[in-house]
N, C-alpha and C. Protein backbone atom coordinates (compact mmCIF):
# COMPACT_ATOMS: atom_id res chain seq x y z
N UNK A 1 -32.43 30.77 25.79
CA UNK A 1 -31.73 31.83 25.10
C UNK A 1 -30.90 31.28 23.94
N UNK A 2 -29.66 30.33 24.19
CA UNK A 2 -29.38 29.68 23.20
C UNK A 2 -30.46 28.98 22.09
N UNK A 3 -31.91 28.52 22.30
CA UNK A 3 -32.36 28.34 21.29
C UNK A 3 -32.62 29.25 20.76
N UNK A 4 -32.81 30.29 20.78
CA UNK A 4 -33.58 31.44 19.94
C UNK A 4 -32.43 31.70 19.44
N UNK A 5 -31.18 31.95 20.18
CA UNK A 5 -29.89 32.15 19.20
C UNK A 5 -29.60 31.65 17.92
N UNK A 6 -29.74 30.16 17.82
CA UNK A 6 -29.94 29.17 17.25
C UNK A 6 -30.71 29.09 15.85
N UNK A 7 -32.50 29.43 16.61
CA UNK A 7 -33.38 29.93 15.52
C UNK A 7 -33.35 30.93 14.68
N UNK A 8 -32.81 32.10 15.38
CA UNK A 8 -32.50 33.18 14.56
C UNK A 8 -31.47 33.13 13.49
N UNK A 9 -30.71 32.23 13.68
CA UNK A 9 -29.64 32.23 13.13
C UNK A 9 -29.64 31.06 11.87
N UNK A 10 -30.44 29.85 12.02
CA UNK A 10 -31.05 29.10 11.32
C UNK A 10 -32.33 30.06 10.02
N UNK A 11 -32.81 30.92 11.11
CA UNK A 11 -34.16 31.67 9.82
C UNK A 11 -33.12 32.22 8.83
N UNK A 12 -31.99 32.83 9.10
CA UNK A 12 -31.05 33.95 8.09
C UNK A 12 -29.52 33.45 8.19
N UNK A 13 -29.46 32.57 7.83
CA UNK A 13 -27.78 32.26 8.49
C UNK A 13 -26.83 33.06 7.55
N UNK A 14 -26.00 33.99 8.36
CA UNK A 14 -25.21 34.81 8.13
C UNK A 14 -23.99 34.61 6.99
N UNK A 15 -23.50 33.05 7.23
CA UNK A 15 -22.17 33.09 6.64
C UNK A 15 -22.46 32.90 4.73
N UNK A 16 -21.46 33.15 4.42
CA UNK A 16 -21.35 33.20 2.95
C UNK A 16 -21.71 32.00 2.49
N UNK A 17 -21.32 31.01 3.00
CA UNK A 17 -21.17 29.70 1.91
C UNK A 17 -22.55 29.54 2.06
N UNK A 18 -23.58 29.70 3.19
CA UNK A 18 -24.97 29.16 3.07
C UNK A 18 -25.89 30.21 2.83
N UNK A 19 -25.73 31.35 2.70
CA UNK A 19 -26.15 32.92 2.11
C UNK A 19 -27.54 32.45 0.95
N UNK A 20 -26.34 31.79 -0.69
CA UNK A 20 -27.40 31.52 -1.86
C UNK A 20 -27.91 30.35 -1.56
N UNK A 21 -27.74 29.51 -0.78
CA UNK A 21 -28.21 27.91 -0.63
C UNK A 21 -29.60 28.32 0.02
N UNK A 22 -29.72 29.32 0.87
CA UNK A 22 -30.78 29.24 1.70
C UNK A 22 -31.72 30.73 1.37
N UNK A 23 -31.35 31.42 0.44
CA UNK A 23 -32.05 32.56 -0.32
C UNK A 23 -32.98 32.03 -1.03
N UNK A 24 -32.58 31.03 -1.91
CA UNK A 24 -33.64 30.44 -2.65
C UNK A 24 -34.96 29.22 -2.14
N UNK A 25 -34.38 28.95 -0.91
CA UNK A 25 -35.39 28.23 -0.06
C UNK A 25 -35.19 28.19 1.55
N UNK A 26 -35.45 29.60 2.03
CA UNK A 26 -35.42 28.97 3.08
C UNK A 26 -35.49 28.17 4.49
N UNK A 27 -35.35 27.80 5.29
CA UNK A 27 -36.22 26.73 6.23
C UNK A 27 -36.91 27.19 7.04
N UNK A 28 -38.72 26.83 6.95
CA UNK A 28 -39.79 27.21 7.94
C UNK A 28 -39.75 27.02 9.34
N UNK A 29 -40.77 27.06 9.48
CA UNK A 29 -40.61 26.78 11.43
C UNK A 29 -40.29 25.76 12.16
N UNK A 30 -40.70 24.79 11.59
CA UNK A 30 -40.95 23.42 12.05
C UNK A 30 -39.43 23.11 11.49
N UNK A 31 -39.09 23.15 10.37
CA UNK A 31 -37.56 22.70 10.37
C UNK A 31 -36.66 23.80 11.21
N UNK A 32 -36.66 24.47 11.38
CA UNK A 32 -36.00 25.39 12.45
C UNK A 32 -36.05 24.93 13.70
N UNK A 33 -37.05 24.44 14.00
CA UNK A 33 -37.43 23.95 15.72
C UNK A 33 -36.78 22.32 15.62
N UNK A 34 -37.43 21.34 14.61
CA UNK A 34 -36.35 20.34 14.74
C UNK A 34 -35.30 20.45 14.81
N UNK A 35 -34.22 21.38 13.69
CA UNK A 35 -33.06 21.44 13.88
C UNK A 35 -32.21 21.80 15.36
N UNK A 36 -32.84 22.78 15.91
CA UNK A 36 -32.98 23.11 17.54
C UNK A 36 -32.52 22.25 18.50
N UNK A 37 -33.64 21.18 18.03
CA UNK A 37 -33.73 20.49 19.21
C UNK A 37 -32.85 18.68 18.42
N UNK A 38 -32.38 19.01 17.66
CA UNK A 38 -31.30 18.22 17.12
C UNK A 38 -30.02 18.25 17.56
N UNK A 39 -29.63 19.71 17.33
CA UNK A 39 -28.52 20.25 17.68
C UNK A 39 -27.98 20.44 19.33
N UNK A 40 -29.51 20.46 19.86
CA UNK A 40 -29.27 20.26 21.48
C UNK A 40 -28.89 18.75 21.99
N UNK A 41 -29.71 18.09 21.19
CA UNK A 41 -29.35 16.73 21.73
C UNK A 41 -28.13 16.06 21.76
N UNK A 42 -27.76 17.05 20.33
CA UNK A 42 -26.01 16.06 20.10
C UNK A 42 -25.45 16.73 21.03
N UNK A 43 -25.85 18.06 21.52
CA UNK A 43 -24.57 19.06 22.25
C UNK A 43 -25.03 18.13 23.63
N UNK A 44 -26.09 17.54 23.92
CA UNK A 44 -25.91 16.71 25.39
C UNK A 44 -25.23 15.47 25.26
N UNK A 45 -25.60 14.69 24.22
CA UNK A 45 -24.84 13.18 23.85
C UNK A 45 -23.18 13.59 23.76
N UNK A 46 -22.47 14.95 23.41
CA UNK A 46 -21.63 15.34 23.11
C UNK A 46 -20.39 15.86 24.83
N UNK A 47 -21.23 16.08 25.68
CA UNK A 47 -20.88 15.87 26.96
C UNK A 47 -20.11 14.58 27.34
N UNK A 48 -20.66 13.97 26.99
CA UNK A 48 -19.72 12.62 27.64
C UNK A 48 -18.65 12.39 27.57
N UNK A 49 -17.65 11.31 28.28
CA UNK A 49 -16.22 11.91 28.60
C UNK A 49 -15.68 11.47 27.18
N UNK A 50 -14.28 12.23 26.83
CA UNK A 50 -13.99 12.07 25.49
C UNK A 50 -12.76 11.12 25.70
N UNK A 51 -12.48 10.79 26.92
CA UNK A 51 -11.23 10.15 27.22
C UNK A 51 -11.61 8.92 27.18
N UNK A 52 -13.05 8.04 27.18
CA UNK A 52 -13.10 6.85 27.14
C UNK A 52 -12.86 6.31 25.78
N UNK A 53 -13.49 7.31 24.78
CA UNK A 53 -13.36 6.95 23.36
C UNK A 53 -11.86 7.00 22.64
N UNK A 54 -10.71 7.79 23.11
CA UNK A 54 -9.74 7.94 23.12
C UNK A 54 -8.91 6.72 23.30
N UNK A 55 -9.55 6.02 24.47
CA UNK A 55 -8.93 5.15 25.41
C UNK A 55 -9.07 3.62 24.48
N UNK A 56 -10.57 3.75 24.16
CA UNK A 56 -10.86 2.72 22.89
C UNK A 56 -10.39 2.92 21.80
N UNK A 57 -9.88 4.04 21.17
CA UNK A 57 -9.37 3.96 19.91
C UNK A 57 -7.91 3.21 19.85
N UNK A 58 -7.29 3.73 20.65
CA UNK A 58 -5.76 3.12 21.35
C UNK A 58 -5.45 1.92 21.39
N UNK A 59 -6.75 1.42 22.29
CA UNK A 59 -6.56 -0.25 22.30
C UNK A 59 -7.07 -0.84 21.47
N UNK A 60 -7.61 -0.34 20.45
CA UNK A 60 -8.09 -0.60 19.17
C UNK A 60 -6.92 -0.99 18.10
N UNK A 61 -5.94 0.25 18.08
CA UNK A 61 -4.84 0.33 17.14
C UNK A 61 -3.86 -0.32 17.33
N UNK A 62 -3.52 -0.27 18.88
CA UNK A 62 -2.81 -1.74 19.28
C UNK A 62 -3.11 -3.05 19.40
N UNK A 63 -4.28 -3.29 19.25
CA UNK A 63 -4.51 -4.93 18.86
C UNK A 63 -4.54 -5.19 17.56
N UNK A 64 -5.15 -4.14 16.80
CA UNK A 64 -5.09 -4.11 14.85
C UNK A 64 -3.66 -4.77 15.00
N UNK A 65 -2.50 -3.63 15.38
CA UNK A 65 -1.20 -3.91 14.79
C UNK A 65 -0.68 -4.88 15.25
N UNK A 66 -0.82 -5.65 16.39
CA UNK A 66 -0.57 -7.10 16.96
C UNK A 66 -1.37 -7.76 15.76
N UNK A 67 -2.38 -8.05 15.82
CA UNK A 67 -2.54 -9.13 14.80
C UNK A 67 -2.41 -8.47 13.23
N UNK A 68 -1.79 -8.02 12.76
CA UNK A 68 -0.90 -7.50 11.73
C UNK A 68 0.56 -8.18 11.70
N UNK A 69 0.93 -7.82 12.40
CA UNK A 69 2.61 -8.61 13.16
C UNK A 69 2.51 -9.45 12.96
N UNK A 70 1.14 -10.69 13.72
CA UNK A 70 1.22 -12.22 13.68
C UNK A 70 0.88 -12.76 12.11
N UNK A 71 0.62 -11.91 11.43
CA UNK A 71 -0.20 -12.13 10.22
C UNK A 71 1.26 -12.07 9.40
N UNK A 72 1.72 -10.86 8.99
CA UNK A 72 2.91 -10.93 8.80
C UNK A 72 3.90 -12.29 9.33
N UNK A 73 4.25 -12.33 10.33
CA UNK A 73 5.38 -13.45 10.39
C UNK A 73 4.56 -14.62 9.94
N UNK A 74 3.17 -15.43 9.68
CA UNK A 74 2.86 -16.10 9.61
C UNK A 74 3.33 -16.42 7.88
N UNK A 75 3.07 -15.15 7.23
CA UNK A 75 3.22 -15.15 6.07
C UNK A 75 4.76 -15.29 5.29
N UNK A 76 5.29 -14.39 6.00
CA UNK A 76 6.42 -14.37 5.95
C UNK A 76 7.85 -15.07 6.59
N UNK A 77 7.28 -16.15 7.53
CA UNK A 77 8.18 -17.04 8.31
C UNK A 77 8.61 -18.05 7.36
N UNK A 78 8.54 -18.60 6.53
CA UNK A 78 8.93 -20.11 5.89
C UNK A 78 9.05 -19.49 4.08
N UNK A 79 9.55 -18.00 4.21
CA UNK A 79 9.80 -17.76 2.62
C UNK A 79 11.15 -18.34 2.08
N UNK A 80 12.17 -18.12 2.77
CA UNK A 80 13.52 -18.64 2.15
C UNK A 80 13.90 -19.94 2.46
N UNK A 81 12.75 -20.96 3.23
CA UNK A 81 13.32 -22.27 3.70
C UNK A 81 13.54 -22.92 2.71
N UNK A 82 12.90 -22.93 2.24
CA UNK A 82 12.84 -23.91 0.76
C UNK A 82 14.64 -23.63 -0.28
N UNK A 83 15.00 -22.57 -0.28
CA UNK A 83 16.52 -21.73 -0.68
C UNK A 83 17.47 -22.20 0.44
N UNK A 84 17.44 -22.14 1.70
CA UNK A 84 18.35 -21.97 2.56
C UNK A 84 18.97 -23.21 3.29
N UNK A 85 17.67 -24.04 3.13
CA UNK A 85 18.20 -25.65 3.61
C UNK A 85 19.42 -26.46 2.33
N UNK A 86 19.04 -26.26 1.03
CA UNK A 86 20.05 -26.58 -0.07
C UNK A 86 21.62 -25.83 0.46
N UNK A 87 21.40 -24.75 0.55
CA UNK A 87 22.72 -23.73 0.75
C UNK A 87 23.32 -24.29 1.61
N UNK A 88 22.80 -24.67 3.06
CA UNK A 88 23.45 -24.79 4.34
C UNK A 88 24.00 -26.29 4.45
N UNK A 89 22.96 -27.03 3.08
CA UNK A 89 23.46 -28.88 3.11
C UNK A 89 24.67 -28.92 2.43
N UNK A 90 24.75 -27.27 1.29
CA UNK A 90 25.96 -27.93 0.46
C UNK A 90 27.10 -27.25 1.39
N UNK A 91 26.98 -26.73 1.94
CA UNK A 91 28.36 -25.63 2.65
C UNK A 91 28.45 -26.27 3.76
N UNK A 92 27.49 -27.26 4.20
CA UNK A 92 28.07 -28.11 5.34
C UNK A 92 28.77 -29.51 4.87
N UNK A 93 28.18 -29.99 3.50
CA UNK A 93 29.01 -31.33 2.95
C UNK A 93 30.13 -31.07 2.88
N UNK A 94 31.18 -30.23 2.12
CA UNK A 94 32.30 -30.20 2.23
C UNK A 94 33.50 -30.52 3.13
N UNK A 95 32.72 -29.57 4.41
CA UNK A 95 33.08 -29.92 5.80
C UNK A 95 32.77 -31.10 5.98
N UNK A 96 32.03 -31.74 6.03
CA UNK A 96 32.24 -33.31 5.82
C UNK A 96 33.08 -34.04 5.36
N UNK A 97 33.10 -33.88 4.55
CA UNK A 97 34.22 -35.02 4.02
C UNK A 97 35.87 -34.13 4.22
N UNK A 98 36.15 -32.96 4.10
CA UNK A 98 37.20 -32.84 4.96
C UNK A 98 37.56 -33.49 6.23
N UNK A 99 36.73 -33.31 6.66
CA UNK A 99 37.12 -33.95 8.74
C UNK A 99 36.99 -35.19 8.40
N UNK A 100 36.57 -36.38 7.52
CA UNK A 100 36.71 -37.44 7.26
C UNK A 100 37.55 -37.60 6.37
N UNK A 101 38.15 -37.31 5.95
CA UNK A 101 39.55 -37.79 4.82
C UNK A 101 40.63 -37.99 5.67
């Protein structure tokens, strides 16, 4: 029953946007019956649980952004050393030679 729904609806399809697309050519038998049995197949492949793929996208996005993080600090760990070791030698010499005088 659903295929004939299907077919019928494929020979004349009702809605507007595909009205002039399919006035000027539109699809014989054999593309009607493939499409059919196209559309059935995905609607069975389409059954399957949607929570596993869910489940993979997740642990997908959380390992992306972990190695994002490590990528980041890798990049960004040793930017101001090169600035900060001068700063901390001269602001600690002073103190030096104070406590020694």
């Amino acid at each position: 029953e659903d295929r004939r729904k299907l077919g019928a609806w494929l020979s004349a399809p009702a809605t507007p946007t595909m009205q002039p697309t399919f006035r000027d050519r539109p699809l014989d038998g054999e593309e009607i019956v493939a499409l059919v049995a196209y559309f059935q197949d995905a609607a069975k492949r389409g059954e399957e649980d949607p929570g596993a793929s869910v489940l993979v996208f997740i642990f997908l996005g959380l390992g992306g952004a972990a190695v994002v993080l490590v990528l980041f600090n890798g990049i960004w760990n040793g930017r101001f050393r090169g600035v900060r070791r001068p700063l901390v030698a001269d602001a600690a010499w002073p103190r030096s030679q104070e406590t020694s005088a």
